[in-house]
N, C-alpha and C. Protein backbone atom coordinates (compact mmCIF):
# COMPACT_ATOMS: atom_id res chain seq x y z
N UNK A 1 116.86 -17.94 -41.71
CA UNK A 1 117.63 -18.03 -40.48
C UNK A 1 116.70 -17.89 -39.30
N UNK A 2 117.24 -18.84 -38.19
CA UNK A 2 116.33 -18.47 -37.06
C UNK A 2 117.12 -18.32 -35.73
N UNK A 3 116.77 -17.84 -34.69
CA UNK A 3 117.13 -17.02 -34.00
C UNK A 3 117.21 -18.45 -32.74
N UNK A 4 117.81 -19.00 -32.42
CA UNK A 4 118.21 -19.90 -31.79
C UNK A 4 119.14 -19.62 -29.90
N UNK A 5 118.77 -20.30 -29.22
CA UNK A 5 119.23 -20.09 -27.79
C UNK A 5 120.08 -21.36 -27.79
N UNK A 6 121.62 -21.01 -27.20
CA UNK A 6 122.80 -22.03 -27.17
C UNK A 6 122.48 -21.86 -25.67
N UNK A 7 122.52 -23.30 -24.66
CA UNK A 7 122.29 -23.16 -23.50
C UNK A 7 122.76 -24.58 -22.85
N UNK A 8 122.89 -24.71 -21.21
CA UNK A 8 122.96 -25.94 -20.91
C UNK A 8 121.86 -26.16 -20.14
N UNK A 9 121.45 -27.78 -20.49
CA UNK A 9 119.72 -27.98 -19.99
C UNK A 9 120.29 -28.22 -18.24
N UNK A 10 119.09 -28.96 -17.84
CA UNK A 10 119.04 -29.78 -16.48
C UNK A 10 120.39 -30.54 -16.29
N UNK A 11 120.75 -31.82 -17.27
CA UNK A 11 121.66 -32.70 -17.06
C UNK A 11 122.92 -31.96 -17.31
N UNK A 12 123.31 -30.42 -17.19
CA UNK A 12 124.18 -30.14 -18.03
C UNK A 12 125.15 -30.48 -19.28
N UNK A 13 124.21 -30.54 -19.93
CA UNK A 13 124.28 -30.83 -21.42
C UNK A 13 123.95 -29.52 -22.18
N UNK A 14 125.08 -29.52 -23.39
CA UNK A 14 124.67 -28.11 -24.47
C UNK A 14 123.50 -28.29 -24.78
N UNK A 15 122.38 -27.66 -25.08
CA UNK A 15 121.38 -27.60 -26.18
C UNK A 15 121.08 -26.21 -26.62
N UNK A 16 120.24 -26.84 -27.79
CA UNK A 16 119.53 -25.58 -28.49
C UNK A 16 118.46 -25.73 -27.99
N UNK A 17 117.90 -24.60 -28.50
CA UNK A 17 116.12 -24.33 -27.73
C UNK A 17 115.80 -23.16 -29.17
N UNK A 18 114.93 -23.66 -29.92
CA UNK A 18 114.13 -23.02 -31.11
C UNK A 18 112.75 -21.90 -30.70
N UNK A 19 112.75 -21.17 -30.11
CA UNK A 19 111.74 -20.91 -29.58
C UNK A 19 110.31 -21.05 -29.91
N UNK A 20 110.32 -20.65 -31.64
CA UNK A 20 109.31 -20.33 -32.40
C UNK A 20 108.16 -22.16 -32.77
N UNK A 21 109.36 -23.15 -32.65
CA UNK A 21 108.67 -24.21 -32.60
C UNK A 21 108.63 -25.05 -30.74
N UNK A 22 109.65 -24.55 -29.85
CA UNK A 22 109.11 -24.43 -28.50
C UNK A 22 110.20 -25.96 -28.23
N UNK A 23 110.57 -26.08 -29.22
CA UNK A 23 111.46 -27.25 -28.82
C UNK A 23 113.07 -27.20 -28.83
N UNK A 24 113.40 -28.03 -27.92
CA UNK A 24 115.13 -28.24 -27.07
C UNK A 24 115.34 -29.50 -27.34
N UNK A 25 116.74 -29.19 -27.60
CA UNK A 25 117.22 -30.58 -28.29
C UNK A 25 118.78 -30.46 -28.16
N UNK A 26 119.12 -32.06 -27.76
CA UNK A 26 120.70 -32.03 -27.20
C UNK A 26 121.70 -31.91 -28.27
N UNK A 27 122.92 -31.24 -28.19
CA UNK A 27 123.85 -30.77 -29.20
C UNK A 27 124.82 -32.13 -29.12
N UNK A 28 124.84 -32.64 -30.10
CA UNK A 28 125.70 -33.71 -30.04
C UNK A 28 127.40 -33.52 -30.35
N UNK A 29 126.76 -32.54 -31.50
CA UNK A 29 128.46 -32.47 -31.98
C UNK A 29 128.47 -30.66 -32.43
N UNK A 30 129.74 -30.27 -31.72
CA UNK A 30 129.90 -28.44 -32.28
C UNK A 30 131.17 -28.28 -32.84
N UNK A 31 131.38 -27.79 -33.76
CA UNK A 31 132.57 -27.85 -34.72
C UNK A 31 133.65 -27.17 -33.99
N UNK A 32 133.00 -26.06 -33.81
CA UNK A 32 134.32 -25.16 -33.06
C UNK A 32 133.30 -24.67 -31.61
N UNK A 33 134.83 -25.39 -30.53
CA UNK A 33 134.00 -25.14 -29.68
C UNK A 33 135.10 -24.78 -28.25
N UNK A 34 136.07 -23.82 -28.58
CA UNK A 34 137.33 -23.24 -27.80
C UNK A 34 137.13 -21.81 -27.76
N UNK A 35 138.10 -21.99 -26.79
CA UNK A 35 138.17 -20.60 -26.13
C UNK A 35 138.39 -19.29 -27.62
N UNK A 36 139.26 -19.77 -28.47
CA UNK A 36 139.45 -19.02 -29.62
C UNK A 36 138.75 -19.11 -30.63
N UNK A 37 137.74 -19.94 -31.08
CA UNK A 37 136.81 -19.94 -32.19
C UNK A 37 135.54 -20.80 -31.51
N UNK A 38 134.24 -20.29 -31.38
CA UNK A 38 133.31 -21.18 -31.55
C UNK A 38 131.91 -20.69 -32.62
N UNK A 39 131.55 -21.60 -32.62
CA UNK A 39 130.39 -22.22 -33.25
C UNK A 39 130.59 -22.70 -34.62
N UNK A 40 130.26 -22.69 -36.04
CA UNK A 40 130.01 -24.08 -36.91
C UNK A 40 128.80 -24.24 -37.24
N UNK A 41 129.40 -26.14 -37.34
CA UNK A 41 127.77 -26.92 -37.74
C UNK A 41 127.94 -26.89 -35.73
N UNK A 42 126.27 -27.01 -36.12
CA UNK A 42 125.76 -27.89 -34.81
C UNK A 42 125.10 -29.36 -35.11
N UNK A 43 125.34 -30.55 -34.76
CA UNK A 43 124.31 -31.01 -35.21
C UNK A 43 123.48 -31.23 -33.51
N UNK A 44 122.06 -32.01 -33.83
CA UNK A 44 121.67 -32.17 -32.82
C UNK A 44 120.87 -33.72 -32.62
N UNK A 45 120.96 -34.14 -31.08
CA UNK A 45 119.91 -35.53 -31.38
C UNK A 45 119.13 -35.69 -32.10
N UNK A 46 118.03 -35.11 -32.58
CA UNK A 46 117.06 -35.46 -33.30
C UNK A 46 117.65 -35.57 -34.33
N UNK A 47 118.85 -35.06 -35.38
CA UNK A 47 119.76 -35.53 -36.70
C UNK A 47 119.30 -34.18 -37.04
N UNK A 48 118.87 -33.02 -36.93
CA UNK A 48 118.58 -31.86 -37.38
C UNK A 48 120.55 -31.48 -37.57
N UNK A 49 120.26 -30.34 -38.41
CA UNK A 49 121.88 -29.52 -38.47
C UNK A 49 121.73 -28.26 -38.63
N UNK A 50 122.42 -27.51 -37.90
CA UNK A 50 122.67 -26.08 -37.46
C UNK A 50 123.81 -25.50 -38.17
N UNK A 51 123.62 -24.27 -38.76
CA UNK A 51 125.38 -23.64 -38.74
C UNK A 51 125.17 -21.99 -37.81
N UNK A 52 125.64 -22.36 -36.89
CA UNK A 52 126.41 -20.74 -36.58
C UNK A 52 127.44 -19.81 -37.10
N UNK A 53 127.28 -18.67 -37.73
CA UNK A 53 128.39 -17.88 -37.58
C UNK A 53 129.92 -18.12 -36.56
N UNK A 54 130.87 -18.78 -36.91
CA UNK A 54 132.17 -18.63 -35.83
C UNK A 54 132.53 -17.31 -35.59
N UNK A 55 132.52 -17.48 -34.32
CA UNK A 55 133.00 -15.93 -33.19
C UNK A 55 134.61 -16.59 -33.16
N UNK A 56 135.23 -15.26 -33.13
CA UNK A 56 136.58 -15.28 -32.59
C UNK A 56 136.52 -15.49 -31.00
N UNK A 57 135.88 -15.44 -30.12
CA UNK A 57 135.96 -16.19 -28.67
C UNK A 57 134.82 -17.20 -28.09
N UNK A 58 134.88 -17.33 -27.40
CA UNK A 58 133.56 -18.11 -26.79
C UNK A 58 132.67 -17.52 -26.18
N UNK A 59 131.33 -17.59 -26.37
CA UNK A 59 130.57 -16.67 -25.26
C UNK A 59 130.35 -16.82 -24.09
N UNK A 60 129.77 -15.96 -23.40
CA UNK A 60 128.92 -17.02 -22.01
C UNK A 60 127.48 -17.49 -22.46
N UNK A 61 127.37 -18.30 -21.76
CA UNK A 61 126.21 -18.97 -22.27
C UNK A 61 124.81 -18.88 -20.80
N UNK A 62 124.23 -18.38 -21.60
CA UNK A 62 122.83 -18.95 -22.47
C UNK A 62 123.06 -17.58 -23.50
N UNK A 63 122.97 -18.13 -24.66
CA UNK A 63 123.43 -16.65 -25.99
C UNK A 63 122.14 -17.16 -26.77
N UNK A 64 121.78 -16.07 -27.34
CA UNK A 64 120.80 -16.15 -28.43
C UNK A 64 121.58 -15.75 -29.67
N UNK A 65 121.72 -16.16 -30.79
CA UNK A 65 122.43 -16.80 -32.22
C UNK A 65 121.35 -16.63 -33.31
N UNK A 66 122.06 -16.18 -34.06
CA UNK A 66 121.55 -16.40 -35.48
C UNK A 66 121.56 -18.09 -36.43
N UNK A 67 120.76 -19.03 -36.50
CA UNK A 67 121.46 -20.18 -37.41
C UNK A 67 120.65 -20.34 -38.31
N UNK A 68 121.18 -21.12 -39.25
CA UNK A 68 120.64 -21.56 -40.16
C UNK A 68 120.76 -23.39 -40.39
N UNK A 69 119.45 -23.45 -40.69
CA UNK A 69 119.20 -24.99 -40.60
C UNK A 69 119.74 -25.65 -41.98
N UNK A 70 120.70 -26.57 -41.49
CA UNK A 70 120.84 -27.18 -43.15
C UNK A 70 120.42 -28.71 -43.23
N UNK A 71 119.85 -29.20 -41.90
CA UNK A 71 119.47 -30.62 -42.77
C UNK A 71 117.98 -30.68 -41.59
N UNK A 72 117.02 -30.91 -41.93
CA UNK A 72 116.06 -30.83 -41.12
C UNK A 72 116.07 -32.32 -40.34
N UNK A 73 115.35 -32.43 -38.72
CA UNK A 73 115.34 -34.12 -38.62
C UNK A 73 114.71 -34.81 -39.08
């Protein structure tokens, strides 16, 4: 698991930001993503895939997350 930053870039757009490899990348698709459940898969532009733990609310964002990678790009 790696320790991942949920954030919105410049264009306000979701992304992740990996720290440990220094790279940000746009969230294309978030499974759960409401006021009453978020996070899921993430996937992201590059075709990489994320899963977050689902929270019973939404956070504020910029949050640092636990994920785990399930499909590399």
């Amino acid at each position: 698991m790696a320790n991942v930053m949920i954030q919105y870039n410049e264009s306000h757009q979701l992304s992740l930001y990996l720290p440990k490899k220094d790279l940000e990348e746009v969230i294309t698709f978030f499974e759960f993503d409401s006021e009453e459940k978020w996070g899921g898969e993430v996937h992201l532009a590059n075709g990489a895939i994320y899963h977050i733990a689902p929270m019973t609310s939404k956070p504020r964002l910029p949050i640092t997350v636990k994920a785990r990678r399930l499909q590399a790009a």
